[in-house]
C-alpha atoms as a PDB file:
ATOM      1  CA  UNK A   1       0.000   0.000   0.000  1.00  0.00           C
ATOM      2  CA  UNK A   2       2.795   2.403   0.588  1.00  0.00           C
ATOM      3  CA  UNK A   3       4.280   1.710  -2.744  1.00  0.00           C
ATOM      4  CA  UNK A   4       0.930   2.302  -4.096  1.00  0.00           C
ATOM      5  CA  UNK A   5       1.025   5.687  -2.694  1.00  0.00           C
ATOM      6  CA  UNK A   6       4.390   7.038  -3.210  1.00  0.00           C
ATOM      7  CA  UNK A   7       4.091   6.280  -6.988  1.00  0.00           C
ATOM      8  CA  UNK A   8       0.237   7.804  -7.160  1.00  0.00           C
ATOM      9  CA  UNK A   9       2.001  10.852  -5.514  1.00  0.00           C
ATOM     10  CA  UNK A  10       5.295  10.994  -7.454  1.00  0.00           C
ATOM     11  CA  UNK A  11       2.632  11.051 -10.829  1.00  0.00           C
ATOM     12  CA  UNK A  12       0.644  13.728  -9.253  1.00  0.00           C
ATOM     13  CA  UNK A  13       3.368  15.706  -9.109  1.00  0.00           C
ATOM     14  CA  UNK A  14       4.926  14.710 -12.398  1.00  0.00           C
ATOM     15  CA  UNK A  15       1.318  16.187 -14.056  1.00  0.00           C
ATOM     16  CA  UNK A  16       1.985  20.088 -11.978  1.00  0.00           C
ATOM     17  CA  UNK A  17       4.263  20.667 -13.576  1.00  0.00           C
ATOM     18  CA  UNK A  18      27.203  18.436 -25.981  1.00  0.00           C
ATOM     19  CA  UNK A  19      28.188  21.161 -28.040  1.00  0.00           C
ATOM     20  CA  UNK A  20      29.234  24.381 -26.950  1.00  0.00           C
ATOM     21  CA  UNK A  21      28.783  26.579 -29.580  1.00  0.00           C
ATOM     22  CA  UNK A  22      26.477  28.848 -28.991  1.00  0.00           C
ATOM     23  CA  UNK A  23      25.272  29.428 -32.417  1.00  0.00           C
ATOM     24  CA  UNK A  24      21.197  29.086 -32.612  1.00  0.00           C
ATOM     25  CA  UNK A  25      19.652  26.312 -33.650  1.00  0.00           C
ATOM     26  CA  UNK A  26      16.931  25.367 -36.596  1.00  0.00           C
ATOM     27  CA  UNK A  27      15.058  24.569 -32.986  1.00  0.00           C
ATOM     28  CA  UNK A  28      16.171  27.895 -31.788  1.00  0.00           C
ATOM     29  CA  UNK A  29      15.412  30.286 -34.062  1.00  0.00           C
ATOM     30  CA  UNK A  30      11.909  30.547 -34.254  1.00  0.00           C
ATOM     31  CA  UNK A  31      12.190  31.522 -30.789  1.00  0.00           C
ATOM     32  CA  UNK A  32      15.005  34.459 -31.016  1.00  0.00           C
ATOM     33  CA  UNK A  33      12.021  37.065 -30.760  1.00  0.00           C
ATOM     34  CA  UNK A  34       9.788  35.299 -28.059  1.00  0.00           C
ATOM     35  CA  UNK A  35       8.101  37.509 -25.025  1.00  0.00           C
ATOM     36  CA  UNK A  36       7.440  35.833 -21.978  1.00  0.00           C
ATOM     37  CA  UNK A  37       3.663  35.856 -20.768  1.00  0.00           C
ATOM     38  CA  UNK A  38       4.612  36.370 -17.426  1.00  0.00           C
ATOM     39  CA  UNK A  39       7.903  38.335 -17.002  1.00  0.00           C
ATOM     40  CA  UNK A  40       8.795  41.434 -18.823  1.00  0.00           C
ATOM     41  CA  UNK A  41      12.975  41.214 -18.003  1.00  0.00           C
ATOM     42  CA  UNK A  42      13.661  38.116 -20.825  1.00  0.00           C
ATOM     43  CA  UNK A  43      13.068  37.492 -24.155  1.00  0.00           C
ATOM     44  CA  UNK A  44      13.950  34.825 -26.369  1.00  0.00           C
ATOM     45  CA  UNK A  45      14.866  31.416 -25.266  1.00  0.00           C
ATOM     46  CA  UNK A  46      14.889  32.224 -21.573  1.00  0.00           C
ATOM     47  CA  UNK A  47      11.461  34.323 -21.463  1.00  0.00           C
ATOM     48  CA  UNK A  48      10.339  30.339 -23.458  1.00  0.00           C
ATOM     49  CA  UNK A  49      11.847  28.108 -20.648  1.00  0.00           C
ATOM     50  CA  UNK A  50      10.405  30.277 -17.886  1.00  0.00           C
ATOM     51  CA  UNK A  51       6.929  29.993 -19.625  1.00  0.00           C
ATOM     52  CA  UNK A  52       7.304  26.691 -20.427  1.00  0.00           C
ATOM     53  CA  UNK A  53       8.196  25.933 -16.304  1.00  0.00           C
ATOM     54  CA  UNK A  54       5.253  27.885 -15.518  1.00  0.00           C
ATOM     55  CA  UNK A  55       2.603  25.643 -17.613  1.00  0.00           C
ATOM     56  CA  UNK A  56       2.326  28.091 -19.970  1.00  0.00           C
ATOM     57  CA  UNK A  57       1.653  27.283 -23.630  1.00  0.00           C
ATOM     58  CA  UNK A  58       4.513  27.739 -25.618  1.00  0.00           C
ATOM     59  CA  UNK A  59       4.438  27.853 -29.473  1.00  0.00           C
ATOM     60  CA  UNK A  60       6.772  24.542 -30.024  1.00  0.00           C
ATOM     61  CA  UNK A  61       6.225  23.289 -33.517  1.00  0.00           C
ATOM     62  CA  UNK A  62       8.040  19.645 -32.796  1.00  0.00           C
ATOM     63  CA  UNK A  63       8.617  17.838 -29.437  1.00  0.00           C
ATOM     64  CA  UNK A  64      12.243  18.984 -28.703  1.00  0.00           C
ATOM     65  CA  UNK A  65      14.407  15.522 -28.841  1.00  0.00           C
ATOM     66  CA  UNK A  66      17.928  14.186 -27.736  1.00  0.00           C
ATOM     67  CA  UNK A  67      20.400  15.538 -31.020  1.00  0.00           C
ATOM     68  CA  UNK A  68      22.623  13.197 -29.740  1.00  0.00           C
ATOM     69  CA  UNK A  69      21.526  10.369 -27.703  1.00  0.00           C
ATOM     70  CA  UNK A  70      23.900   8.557 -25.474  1.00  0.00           C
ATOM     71  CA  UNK A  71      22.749   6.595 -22.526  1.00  0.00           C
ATOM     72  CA  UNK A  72      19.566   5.447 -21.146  1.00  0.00           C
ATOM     73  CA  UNK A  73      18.769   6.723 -16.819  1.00  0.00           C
ATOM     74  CA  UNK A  74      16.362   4.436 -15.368  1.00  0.00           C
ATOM     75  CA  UNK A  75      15.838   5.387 -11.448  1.00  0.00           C
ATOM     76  CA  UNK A  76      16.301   1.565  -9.577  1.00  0.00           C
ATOM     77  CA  UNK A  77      13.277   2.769  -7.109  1.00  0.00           C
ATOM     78  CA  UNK A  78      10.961   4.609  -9.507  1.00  0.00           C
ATOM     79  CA  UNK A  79      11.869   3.315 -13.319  1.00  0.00           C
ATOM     80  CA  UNK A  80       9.109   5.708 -14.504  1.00  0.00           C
ATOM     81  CA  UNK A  81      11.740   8.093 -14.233  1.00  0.00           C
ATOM     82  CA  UNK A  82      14.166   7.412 -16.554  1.00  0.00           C
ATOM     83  CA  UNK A  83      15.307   9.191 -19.905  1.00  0.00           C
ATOM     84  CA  UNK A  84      17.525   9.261 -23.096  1.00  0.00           C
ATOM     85  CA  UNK A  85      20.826  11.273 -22.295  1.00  0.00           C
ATOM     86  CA  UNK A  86      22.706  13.608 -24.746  1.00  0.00           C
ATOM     87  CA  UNK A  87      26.115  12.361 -25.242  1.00  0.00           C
ATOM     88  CA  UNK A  88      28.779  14.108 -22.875  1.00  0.00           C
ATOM     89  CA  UNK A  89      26.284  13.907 -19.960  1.00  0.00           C
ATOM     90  CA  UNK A  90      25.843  11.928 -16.818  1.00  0.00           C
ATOM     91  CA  UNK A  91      23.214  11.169 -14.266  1.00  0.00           C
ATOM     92  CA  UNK A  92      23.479  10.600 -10.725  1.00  0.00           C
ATOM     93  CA  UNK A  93      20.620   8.781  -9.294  1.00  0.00           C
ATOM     94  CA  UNK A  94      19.472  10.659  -6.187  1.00  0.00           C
ATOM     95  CA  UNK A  95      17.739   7.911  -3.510  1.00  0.00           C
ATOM     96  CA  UNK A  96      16.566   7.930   0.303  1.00  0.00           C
ATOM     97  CA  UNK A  97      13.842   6.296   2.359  1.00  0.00           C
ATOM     98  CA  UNK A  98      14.288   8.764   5.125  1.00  0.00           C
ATOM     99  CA  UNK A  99      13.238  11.086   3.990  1.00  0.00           C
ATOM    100  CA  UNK A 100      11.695   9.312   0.975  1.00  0.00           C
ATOM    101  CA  UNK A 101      13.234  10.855  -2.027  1.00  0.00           C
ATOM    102  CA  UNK A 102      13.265  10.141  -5.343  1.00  0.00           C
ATOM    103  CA  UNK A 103      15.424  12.201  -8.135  1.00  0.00           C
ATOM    104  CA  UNK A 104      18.268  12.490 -10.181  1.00  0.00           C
ATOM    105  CA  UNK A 105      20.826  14.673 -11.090  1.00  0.00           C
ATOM    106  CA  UNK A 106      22.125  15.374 -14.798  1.00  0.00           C
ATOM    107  CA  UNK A 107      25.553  17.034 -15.446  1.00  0.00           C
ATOM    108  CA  UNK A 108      27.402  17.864 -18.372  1.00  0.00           C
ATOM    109  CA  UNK A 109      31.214  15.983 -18.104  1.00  0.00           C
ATOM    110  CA  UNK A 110      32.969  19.608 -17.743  1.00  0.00           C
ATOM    111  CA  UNK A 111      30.270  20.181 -14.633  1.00  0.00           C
ATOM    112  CA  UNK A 112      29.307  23.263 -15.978  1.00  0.00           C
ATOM    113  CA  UNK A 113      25.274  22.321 -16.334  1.00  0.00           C
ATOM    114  CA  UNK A 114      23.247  20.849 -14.285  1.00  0.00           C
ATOM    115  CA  UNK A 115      19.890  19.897 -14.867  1.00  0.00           C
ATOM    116  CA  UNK A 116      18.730  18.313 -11.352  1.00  0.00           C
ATOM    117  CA  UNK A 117      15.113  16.607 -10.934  1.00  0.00           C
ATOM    118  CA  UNK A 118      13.733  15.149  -7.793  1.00  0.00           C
ATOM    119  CA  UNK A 119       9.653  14.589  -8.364  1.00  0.00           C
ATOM    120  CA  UNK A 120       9.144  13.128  -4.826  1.00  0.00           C
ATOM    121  CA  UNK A 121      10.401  14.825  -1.099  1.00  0.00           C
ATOM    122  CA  UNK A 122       7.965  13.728   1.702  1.00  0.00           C
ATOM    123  CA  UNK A 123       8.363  16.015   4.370  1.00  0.00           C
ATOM    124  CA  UNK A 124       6.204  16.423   7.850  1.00  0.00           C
ATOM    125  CA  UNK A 125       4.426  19.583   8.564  1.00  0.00           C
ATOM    126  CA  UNK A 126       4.202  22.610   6.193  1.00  0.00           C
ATOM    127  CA  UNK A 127       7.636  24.747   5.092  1.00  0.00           C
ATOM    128  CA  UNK A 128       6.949  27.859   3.625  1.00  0.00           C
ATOM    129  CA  UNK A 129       7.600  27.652  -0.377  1.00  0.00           C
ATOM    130  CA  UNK A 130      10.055  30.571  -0.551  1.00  0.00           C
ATOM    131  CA  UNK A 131      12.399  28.699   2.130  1.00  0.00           C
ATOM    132  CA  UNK A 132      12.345  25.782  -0.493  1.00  0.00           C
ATOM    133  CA  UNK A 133      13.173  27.608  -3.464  1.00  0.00           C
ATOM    134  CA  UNK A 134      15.768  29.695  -1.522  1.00  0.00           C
ATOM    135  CA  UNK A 135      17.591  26.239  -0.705  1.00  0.00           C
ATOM    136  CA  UNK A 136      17.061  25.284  -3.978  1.00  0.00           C
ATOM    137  CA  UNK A 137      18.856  28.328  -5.466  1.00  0.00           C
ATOM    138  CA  UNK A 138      21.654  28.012  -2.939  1.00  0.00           C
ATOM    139  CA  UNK A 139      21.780  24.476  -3.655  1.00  0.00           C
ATOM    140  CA  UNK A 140      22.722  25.393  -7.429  1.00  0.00           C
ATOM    141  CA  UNK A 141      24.880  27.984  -6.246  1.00  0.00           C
ATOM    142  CA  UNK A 142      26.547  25.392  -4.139  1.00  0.00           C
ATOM    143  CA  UNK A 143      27.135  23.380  -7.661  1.00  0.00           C
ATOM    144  CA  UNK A 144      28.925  25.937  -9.602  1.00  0.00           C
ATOM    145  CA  UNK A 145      31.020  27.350  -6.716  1.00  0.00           C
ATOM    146  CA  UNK A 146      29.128  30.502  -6.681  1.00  0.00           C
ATOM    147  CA  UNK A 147      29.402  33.051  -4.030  1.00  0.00           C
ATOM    148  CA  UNK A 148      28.720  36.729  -4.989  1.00  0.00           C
ATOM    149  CA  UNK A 149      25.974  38.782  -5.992  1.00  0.00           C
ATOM    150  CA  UNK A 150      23.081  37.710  -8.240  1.00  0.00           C
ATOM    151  CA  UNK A 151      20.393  39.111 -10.295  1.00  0.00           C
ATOM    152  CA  UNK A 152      16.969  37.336  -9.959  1.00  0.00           C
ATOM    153  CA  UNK A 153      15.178  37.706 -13.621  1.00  0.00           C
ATOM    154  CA  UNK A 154      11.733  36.379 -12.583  1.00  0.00           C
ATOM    155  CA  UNK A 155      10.122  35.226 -10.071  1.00  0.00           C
ATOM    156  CA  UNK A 156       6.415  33.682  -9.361  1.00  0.00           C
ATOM    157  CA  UNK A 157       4.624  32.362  -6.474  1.00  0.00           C
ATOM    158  CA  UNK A 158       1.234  30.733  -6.772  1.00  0.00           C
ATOM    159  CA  UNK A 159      -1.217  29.031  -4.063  1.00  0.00           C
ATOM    160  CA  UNK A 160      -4.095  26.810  -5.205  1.00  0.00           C
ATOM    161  CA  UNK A 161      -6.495  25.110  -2.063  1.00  0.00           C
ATOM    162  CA  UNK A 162      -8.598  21.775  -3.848  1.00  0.00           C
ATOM    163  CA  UNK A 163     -10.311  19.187  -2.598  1.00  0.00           C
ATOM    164  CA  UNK A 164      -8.855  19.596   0.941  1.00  0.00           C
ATOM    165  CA  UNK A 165      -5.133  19.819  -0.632  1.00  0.00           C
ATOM    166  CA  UNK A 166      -2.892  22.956  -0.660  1.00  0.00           C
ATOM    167  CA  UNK A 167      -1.151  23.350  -4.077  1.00  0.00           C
ATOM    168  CA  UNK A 168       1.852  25.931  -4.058  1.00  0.00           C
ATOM    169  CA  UNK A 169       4.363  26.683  -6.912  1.00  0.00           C
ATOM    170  CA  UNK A 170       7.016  28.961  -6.627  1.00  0.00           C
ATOM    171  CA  UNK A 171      10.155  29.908  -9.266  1.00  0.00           C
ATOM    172  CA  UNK A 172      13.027  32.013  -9.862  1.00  0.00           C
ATOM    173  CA  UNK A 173      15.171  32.757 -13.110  1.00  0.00           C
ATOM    174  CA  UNK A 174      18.781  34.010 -11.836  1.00  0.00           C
ATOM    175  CA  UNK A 175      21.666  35.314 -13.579  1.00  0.00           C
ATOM    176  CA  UNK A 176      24.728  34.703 -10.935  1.00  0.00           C
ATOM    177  CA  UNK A 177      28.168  35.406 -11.713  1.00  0.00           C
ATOM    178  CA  UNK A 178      28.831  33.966 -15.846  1.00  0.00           C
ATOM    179  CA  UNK A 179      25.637  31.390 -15.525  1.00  0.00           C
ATOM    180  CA  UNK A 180      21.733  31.965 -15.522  1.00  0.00           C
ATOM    181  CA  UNK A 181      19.764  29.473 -13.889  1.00  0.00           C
ATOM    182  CA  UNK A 182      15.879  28.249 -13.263  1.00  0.00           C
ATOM    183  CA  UNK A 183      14.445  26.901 -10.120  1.00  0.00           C
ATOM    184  CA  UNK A 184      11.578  25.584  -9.718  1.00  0.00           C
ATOM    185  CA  UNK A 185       9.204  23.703  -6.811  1.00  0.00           C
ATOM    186  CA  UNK A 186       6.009  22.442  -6.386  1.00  0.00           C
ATOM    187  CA  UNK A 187       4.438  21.266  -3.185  1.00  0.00           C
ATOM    188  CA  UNK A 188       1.102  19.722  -2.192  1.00  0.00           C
ATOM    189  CA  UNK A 189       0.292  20.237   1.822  1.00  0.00           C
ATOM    190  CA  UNK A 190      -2.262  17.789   3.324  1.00  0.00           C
ATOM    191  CA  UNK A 191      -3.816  19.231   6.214  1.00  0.00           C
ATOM    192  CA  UNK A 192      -5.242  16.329   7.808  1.00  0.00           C
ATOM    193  CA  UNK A 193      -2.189  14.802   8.181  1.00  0.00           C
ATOM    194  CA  UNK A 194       0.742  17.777   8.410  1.00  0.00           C
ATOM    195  CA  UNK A 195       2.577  15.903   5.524  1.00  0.00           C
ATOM    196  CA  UNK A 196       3.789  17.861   2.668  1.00  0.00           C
ATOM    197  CA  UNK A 197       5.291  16.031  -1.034  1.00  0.00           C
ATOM    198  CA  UNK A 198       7.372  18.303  -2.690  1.00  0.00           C
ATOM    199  CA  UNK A 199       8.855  18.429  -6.017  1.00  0.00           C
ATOM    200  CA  UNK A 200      11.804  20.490  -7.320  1.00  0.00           C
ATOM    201  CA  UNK A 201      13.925  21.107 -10.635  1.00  0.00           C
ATOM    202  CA  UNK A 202      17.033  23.005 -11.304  1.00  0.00           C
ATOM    203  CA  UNK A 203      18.483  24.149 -14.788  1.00  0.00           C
ATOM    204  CA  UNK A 204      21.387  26.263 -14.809  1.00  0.00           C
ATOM    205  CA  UNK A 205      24.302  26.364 -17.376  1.00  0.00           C
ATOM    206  CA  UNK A 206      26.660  28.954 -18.880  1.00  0.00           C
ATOM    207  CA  UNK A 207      24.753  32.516 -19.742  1.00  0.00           C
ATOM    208  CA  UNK A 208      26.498  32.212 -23.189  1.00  0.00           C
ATOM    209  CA  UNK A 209      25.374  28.221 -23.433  1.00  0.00           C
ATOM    210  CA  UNK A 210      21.671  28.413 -21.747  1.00  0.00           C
ATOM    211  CA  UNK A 211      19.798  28.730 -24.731  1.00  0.00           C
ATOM    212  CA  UNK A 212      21.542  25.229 -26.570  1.00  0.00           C
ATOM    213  CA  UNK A 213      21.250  23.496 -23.258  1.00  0.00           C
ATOM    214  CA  UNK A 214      17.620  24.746 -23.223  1.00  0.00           C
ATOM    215  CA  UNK A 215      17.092  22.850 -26.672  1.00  0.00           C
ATOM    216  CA  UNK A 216      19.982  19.812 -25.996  1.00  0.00           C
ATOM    217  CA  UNK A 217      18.887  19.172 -22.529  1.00  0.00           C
ATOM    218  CA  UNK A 218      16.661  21.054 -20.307  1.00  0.00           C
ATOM    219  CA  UNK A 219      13.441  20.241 -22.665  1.00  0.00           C
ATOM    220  CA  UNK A 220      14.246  17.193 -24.480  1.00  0.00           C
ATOM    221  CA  UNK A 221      14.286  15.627 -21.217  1.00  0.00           C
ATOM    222  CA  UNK A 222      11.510  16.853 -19.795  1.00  0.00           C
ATOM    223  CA  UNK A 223       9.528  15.819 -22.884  1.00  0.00           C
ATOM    224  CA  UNK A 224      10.732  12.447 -22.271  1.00  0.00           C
ATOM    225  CA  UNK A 225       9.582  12.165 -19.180  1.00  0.00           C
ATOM    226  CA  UNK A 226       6.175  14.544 -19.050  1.00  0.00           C
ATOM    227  CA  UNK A 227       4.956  14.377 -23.126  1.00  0.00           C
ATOM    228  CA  UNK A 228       6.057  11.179 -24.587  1.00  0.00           C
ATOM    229  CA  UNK A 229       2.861   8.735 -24.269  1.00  0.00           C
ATOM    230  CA  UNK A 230       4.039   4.758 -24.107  1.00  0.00           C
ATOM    231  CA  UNK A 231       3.172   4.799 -27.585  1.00  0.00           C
ATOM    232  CA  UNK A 232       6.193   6.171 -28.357  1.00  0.00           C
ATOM    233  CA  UNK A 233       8.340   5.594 -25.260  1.00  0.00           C
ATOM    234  CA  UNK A 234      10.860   3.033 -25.158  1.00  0.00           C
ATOM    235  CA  UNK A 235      12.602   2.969 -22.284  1.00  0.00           C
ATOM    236  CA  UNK A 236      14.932   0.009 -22.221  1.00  0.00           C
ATOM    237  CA  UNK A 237      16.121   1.272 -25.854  1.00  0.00           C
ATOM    238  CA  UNK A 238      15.185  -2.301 -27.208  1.00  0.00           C
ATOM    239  CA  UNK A 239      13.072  -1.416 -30.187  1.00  0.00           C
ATOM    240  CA  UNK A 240       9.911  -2.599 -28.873  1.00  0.00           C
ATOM    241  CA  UNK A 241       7.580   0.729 -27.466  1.00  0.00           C
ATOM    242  CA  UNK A 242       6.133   0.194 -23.580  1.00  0.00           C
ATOM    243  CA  UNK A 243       2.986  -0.470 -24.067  1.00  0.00           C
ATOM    244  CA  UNK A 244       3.867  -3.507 -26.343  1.00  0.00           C
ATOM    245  CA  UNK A 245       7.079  -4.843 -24.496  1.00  0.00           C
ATOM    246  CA  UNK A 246       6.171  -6.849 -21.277  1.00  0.00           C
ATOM    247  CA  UNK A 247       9.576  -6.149 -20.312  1.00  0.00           C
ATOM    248  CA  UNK A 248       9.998  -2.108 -20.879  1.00  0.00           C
ATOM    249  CA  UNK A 249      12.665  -1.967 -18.620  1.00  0.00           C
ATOM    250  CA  UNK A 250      14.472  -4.580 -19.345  1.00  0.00           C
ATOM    251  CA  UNK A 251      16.100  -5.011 -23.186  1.00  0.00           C
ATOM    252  CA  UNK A 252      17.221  -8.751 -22.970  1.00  0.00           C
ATOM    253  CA  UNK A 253      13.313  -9.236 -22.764  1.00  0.00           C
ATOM    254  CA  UNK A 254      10.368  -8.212 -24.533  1.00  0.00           C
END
């Protein structure tokens, strides 16, 4: 039963929410131009991913897609998560069972970008969100060594009460130092039991790089994991899509 309910939980909060040349894209360039719906300080590619983090429509034409796969993540305690990487990246599974927590954490092999996604923290009692994303933030600050002043880009805070559940999101877009980065969390509070599941995501990369990783990481991953139906999904890479393999993670077996 408590398997049942961690995963029902981690898919809850799924739904809310390497070259270096910095040259755009045939993915990029429709997007050069693009004004952000919901913060006047970025344009282009950044005002795109902030929109895009916010569950704002976005005007994609094609689901953005590994350029470049390498190899396949599968989380050992939640295979649901798992993804196509770009090559020149790796992924650090990120596992507890006190507290429960379920992520992983994606890093380009010079360990200048990090794209970090943990769906499921169970925490008791209720934490304010801006303490959360302020961890977060200091968390990616932690990564690139970062310790000076910063300029935060946009920011958004939302709270949303259903069916007897609390429903906050809060972001921020930062420019710190020679990298911008995007934080994002999203936590449901339930009242009648002081528990709180939280889920969080950090993108951050080189200022003069964030709009290829946008396009080479941040989004064809999270396509992967939030888009792709198991119609098209294959996860152990063995030719045979999910919903017709009887082995999807597995690809000695089909």
């Amino acid at each position: 039963m408590k398997r049942f309910s961690l995963l029902t939980i981690v898919s809850i909060l799924l739904c809310v929410a390497c070259s270096k040349d910095d040259t755009p894209t045939p993915q990029q360039e429709p997007f050069a131009d693009f004004n952000s719906q919901l913060c006047n300080n970025v344009t282009g590619i950044p005002a795109l991913y902030w929109d895009y983090a916010n569950a704002q429509p976005v005007p994609l034409t094609e689901i953005p897609t590994i350029a470049n796969p390498g190899q396949q993540f599968i989380h050992s305690a939640y295979p649901q998560l798992g993804f196509t990487l770009p090559v020149g990246y790796t992924a650090t599974e990120i596992s507890s069972n006190n507290p429960p927590i379920v992520g992983v954490n994606v890093t380009r092999n010079d360990n200048q970008v990090l794209w970090q996604y943990v769906p499921l923290v169970s925490l008791q009692g209720q934490i304010p969100i801006n303490d959360i994303v302020g961890s977060q933030v200091n968390s990616m600050f932690g990564f690139h060594n970062f310790n000076g002043n910063f300029n935060v880009l946009c920011t958004a805070t939302r709270t949303m009460e259903q069916s007897g559940l609390q429903f906050t999101f809060g972001a921020r877009l930062i420019e710190f130092g020679s990298f911008t980065g995007l934080v994002w969390v999203n936590t449901v509070y339930v009242p009648s039991i002081n528990s709180m599941q939280v889920s969080v995501s950090i993108s951050s990369a080189p200022t003069a790089q964030f709009n290829e990783e946008v396009f080479n990481l941040f989004l064809p991953i999270s396509f992967q994991l939030l888009v792709i139906d198991d119609g098209v999904r294959d996860s152990d890479l063995d030719g045979t899509p999910d919903n017709q393999d009887n082995f999807p993670f597995d690809p000695n077996r089909q």
